[in-house]
N, C-alpha and C. Protein backbone atom coordinates (compact mmCIF):
# COMPACT_ATOMS: atom_id res chain seq x y z
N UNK A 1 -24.06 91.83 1.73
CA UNK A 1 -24.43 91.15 2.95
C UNK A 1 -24.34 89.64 2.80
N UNK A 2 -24.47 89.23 1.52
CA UNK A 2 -24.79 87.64 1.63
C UNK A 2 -23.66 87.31 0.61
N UNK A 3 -22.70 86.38 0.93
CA UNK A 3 -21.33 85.98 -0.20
C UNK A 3 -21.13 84.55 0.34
N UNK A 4 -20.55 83.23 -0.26
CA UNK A 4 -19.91 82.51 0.04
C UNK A 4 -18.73 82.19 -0.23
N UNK A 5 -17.85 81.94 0.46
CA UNK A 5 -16.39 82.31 0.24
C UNK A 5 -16.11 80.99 -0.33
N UNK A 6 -14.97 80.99 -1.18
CA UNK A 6 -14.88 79.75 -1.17
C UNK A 6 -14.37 78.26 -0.68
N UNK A 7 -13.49 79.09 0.25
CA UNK A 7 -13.01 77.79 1.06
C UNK A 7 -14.38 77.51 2.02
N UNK A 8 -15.26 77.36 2.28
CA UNK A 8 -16.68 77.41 2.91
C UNK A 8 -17.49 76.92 1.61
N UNK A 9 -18.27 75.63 2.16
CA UNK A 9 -19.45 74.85 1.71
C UNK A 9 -20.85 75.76 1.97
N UNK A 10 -21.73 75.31 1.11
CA UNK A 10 -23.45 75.61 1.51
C UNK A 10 -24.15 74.58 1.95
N UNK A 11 -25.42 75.08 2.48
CA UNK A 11 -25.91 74.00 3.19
C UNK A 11 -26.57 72.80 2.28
N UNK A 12 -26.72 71.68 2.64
CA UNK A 12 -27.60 70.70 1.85
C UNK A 12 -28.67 70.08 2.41
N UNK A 13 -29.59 69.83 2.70
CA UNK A 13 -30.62 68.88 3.37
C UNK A 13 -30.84 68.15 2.56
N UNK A 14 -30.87 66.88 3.46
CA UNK A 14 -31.19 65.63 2.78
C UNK A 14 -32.86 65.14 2.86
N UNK A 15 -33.65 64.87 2.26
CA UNK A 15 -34.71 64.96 2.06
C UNK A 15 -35.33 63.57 2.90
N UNK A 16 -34.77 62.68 2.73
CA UNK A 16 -35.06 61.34 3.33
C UNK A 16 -34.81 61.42 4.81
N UNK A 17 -34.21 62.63 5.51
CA UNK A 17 -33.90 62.36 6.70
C UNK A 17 -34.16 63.51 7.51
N UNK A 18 -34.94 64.49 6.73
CA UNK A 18 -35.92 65.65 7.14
C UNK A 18 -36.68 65.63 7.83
N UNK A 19 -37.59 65.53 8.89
CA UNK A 19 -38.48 65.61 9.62
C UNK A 19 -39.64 66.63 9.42
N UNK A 20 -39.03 67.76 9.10
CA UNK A 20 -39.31 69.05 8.91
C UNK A 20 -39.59 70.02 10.01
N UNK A 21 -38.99 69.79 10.93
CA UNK A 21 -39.32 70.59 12.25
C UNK A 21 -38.96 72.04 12.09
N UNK A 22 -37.71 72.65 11.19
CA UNK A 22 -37.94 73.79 10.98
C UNK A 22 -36.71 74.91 11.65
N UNK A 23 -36.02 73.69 13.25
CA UNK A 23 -35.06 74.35 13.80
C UNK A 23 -33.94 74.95 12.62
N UNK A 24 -34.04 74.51 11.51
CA UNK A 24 -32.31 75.13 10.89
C UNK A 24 -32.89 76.50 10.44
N UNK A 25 -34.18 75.87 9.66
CA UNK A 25 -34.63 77.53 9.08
C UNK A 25 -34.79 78.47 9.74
N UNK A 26 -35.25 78.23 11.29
CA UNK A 26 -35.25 79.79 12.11
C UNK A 26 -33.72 80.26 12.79
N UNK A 27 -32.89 79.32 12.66
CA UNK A 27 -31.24 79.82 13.16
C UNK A 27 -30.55 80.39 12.31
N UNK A 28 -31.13 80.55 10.53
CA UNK A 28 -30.03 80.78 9.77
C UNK A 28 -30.98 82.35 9.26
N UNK A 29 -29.03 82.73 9.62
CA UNK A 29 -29.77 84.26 9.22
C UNK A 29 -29.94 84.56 7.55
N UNK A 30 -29.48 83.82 6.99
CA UNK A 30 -28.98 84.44 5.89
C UNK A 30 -30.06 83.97 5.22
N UNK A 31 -31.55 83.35 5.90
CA UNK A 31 -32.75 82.77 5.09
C UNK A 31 -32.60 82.03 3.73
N UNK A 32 -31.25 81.23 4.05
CA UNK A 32 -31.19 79.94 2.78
C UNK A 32 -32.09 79.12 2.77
N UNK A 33 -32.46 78.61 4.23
CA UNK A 33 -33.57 77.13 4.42
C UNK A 33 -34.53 77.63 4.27
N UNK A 34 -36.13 76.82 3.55
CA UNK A 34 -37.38 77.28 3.63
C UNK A 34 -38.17 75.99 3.92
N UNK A 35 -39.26 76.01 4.79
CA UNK A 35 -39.90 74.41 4.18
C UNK A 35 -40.66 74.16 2.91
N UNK A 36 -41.05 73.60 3.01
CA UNK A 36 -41.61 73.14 1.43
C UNK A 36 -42.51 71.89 2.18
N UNK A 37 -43.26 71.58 1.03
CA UNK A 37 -44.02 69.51 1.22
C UNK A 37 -43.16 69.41 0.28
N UNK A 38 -42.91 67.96 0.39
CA UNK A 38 -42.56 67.34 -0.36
C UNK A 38 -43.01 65.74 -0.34
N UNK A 39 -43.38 65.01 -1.08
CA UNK A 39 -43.88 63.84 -0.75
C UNK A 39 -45.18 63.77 0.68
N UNK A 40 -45.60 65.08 0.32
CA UNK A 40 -46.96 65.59 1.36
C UNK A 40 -46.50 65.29 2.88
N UNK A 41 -45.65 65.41 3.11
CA UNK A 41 -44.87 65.73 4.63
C UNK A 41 -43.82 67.19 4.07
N UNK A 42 -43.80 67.87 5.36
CA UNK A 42 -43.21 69.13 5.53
C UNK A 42 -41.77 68.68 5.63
N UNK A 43 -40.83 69.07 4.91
CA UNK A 43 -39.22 69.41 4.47
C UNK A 43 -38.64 70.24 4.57
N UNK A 44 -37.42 70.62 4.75
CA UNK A 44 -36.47 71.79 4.58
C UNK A 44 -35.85 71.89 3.38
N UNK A 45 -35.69 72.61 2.97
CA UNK A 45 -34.69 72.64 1.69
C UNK A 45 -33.79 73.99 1.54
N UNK A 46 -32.75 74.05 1.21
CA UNK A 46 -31.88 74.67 0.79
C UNK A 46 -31.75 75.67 -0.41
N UNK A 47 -32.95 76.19 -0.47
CA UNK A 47 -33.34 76.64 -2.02
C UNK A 47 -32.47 78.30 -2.07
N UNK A 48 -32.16 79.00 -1.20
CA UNK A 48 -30.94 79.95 -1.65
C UNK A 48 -29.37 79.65 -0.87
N UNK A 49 -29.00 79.11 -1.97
CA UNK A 49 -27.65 78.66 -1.69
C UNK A 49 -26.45 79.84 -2.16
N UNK A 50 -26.86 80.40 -2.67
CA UNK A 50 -25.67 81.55 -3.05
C UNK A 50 -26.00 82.56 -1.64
N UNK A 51 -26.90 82.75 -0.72
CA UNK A 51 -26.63 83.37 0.40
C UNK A 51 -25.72 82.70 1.30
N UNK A 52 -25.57 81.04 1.11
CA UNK A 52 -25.11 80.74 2.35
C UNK A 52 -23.44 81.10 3.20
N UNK A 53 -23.56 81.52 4.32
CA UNK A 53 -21.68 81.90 4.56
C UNK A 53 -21.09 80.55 4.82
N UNK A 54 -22.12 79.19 5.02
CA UNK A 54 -21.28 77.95 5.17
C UNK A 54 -20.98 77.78 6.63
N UNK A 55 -22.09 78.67 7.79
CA UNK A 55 -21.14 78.93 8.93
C UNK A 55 -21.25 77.61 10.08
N UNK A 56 -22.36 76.95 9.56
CA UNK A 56 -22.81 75.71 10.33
C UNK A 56 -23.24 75.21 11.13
N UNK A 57 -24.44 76.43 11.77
CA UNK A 57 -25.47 76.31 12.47
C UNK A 57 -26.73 75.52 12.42
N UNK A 58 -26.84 75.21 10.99
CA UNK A 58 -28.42 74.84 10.41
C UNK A 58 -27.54 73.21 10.49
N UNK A 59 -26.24 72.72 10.55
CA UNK A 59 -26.21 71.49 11.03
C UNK A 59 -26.62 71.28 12.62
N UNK A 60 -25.87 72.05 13.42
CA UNK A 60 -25.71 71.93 14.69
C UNK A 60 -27.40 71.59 15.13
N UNK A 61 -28.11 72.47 14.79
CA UNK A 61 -29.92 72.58 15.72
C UNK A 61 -30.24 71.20 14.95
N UNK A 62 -30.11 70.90 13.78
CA UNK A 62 -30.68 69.55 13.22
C UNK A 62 -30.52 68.43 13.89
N UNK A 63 -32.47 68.12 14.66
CA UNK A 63 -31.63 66.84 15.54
C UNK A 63 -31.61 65.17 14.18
N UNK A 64 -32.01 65.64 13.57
CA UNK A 64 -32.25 64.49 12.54
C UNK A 64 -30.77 64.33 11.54
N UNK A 65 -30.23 65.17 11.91
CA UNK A 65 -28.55 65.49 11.02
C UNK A 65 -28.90 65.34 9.41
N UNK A 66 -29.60 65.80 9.10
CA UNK A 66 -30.24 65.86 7.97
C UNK A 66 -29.60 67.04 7.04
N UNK A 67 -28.82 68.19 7.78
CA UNK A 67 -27.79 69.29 7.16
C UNK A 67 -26.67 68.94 7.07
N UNK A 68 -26.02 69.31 6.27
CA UNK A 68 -24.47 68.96 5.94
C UNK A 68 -24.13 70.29 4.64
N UNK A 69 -23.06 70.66 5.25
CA UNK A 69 -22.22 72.04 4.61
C UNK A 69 -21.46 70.95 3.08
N UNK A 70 -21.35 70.91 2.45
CA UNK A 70 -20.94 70.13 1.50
C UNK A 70 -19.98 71.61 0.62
N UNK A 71 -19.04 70.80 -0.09
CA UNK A 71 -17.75 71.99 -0.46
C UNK A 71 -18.70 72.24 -1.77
């Protein structure tokens, strides 16, 4: 069920530009994003990256553009 191909990137969140609102983690099916604290504000992070298909939803809902599919 869960593969990344390789011409297809995984997701990355950038930590400095996180908000943590949470929209990527409830769009992605493949439950790569989770929040976390970090620096005691709420974050997203990318912590299963071998699920991701790279498909590029968890950029799109990010209004902070804080996701990026990276190769």
């Amino acid at each position: 069920m869960f593969w990344n191909k390789k011409d297809r990137g995984v997701a990355f969140v950038h930590p400095d530009k996180c908000e943590g609102c949470g929209k990527c983690v409830k769009i992605c099916r493949n439950q790569v994003l989770n929040i976390v604290m970090y620096e005691n504000e709420k974050r997203a992070i990318a912590n299963h990256t071998n699920r991701c298909s790279g498909c590029g939803k968890c950029t799109v809902v990010c209004p902070q553009r804080a996701v990026e599919i990276i190769l």
